[in-house]
N, C-alpha and C. Protein backbone atom coordinates (compact mmCIF):
# COMPACT_ATOMS: atom_id res chain seq x y z
N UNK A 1 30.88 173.95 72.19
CA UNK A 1 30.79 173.56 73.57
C UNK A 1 30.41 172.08 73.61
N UNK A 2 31.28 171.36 74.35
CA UNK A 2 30.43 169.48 74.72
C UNK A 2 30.09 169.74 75.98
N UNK A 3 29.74 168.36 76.20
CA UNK A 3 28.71 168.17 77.12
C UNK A 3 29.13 168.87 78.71
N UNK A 4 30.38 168.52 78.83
CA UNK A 4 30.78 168.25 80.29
C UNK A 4 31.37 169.74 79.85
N UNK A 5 31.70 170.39 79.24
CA UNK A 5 31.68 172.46 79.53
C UNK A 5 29.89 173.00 79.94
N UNK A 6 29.00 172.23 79.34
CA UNK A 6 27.81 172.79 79.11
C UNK A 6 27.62 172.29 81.05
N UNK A 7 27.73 171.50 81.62
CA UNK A 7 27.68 170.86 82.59
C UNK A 7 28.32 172.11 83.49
N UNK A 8 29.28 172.01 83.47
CA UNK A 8 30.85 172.84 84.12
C UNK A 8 29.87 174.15 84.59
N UNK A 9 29.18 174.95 83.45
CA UNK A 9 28.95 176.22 83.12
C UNK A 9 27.40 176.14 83.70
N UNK A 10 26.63 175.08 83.92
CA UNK A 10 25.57 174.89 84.95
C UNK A 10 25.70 174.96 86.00
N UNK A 11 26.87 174.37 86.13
CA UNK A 11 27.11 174.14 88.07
C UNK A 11 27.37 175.61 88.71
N UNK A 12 28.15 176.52 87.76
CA UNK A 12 28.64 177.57 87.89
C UNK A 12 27.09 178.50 88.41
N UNK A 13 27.29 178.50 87.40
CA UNK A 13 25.45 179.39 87.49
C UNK A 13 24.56 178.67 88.59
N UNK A 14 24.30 177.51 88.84
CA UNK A 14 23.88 177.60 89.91
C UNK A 14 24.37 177.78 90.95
N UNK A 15 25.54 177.89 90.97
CA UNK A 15 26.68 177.96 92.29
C UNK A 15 25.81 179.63 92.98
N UNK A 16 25.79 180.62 91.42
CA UNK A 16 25.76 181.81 91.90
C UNK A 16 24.54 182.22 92.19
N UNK A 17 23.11 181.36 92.07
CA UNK A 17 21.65 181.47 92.19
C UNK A 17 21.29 180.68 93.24
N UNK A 18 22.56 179.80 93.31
CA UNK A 18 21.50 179.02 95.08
C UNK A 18 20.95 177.99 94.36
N UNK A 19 21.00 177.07 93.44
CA UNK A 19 20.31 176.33 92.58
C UNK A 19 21.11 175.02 92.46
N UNK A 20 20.27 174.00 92.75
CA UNK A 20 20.88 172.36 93.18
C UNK A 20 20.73 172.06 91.48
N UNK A 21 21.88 171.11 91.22
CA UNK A 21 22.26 170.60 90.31
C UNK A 21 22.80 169.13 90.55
N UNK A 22 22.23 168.43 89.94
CA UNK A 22 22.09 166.79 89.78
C UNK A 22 22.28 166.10 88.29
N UNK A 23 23.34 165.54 88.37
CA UNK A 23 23.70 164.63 87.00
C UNK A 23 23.51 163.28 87.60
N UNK A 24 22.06 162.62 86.69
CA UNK A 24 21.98 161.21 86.77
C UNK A 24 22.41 160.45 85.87
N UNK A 25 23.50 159.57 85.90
CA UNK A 25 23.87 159.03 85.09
C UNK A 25 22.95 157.60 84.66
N UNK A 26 22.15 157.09 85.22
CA UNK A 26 21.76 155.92 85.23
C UNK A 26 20.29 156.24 84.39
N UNK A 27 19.84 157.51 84.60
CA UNK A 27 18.37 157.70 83.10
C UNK A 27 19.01 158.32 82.22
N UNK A 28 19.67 157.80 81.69
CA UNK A 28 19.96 157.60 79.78
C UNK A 28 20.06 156.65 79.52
N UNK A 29 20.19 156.75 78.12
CA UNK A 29 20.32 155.36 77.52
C UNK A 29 21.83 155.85 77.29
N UNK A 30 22.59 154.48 76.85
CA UNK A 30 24.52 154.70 76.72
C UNK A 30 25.19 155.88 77.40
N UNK A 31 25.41 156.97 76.77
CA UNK A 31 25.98 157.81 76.84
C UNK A 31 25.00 158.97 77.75
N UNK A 32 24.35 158.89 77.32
CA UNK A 32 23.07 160.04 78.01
C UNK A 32 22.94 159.62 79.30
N UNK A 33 22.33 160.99 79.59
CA UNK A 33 22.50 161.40 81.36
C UNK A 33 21.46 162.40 81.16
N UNK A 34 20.59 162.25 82.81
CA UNK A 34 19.69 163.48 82.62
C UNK A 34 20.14 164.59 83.74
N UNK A 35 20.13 165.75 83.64
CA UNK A 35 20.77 166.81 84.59
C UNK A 35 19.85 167.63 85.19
N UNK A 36 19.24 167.79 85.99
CA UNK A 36 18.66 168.01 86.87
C UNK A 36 19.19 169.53 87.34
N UNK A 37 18.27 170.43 86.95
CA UNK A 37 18.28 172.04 87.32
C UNK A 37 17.32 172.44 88.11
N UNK A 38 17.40 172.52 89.48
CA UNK A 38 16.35 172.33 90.22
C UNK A 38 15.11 171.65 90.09
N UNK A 39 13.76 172.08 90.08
CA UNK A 39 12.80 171.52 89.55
C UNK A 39 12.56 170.81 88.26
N UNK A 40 13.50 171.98 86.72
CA UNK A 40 13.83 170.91 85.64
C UNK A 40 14.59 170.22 84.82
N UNK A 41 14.33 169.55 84.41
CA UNK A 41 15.61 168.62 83.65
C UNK A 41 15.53 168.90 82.17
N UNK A 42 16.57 168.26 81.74
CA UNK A 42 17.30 168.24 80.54
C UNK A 42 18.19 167.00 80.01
N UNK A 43 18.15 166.39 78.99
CA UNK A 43 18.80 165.04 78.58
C UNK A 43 20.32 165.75 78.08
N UNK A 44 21.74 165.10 78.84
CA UNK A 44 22.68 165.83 78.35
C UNK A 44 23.33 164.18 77.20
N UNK A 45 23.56 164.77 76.25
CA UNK A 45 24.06 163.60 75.51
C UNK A 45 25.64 163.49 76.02
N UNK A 46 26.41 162.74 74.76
CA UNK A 46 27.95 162.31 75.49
C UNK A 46 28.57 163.59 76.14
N UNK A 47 29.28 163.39 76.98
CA UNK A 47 30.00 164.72 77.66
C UNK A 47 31.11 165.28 77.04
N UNK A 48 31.58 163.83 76.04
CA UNK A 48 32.77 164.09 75.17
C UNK A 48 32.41 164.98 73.85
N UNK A 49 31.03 164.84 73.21
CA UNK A 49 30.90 165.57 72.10
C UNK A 49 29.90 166.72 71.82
N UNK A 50 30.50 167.44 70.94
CA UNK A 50 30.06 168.47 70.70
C UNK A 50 28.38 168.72 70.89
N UNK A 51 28.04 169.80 71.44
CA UNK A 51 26.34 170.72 71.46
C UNK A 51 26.26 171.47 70.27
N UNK A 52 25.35 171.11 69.59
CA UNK A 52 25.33 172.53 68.44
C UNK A 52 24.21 173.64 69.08
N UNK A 53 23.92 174.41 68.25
CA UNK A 53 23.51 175.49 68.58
C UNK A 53 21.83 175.72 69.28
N UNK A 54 21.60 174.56 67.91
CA UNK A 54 19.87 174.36 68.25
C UNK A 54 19.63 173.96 69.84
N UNK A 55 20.80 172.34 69.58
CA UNK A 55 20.36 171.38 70.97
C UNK A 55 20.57 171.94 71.88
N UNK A 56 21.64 172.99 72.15
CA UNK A 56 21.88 174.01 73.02
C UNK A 56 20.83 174.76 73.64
N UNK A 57 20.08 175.49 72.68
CA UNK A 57 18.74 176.39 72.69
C UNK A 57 17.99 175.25 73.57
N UNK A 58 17.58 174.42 72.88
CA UNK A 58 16.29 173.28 73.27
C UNK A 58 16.29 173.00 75.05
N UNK A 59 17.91 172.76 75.36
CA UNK A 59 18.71 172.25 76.77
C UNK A 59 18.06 173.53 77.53
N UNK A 60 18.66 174.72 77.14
CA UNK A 60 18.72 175.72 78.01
C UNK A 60 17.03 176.28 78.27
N UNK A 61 16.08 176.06 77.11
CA UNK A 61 14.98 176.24 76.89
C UNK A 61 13.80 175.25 78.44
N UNK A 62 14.46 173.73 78.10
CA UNK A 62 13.58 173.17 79.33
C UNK A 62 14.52 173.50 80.65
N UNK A 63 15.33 174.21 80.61
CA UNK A 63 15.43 174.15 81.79
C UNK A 63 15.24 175.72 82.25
N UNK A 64 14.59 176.73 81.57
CA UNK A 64 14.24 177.34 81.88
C UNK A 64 15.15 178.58 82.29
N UNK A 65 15.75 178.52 81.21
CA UNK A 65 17.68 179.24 81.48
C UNK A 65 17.12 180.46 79.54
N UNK A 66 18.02 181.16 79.69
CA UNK A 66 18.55 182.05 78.13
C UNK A 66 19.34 181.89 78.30
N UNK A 67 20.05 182.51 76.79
CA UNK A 67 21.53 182.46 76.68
C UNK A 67 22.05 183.43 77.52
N UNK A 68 21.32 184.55 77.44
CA UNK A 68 21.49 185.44 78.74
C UNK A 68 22.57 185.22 79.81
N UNK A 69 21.61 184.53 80.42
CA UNK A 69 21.81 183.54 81.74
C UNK A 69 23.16 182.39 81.58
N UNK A 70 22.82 182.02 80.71
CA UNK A 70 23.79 180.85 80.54
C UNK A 70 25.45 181.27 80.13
N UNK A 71 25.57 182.23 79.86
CA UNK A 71 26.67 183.05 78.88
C UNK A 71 27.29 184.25 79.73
């Protein structure tokens, strides 16, 4: 999964919970963006490249999501 599916598949899920979703592009550094899941955030790296499994966990972890949920 990259960035902008992991994105795609947020918006979704919040679409279906009632849950505001915000991509700031301007707090990262280069490529990074922070994404905004209601109350918490998460640093999404390039949108073009790949999530592995961990950084995945870590993402879904502060924002207070499972794979559960996310999947």
């Amino acid at each position: 999964m990259n960035g902008a599916e992991f994105i795609r598949r947020l918006e979704a899920l919040a679409k279906r919970t009632g849950t505001t979703v915000r991509l700031d592009k301007r707090h990262g550094k280069g490529s990074h963006a922070t994404l905004y899941y209601g109350a918490r955030k998460t640093t999404v790296k390039d949108r073009k490249k790949e999530i592995g499994p961990a950084l995945l966990s870590a993402m879904l972890r502060q924002l207070g999501l499972s794979k559960e949920d996310f999947f």
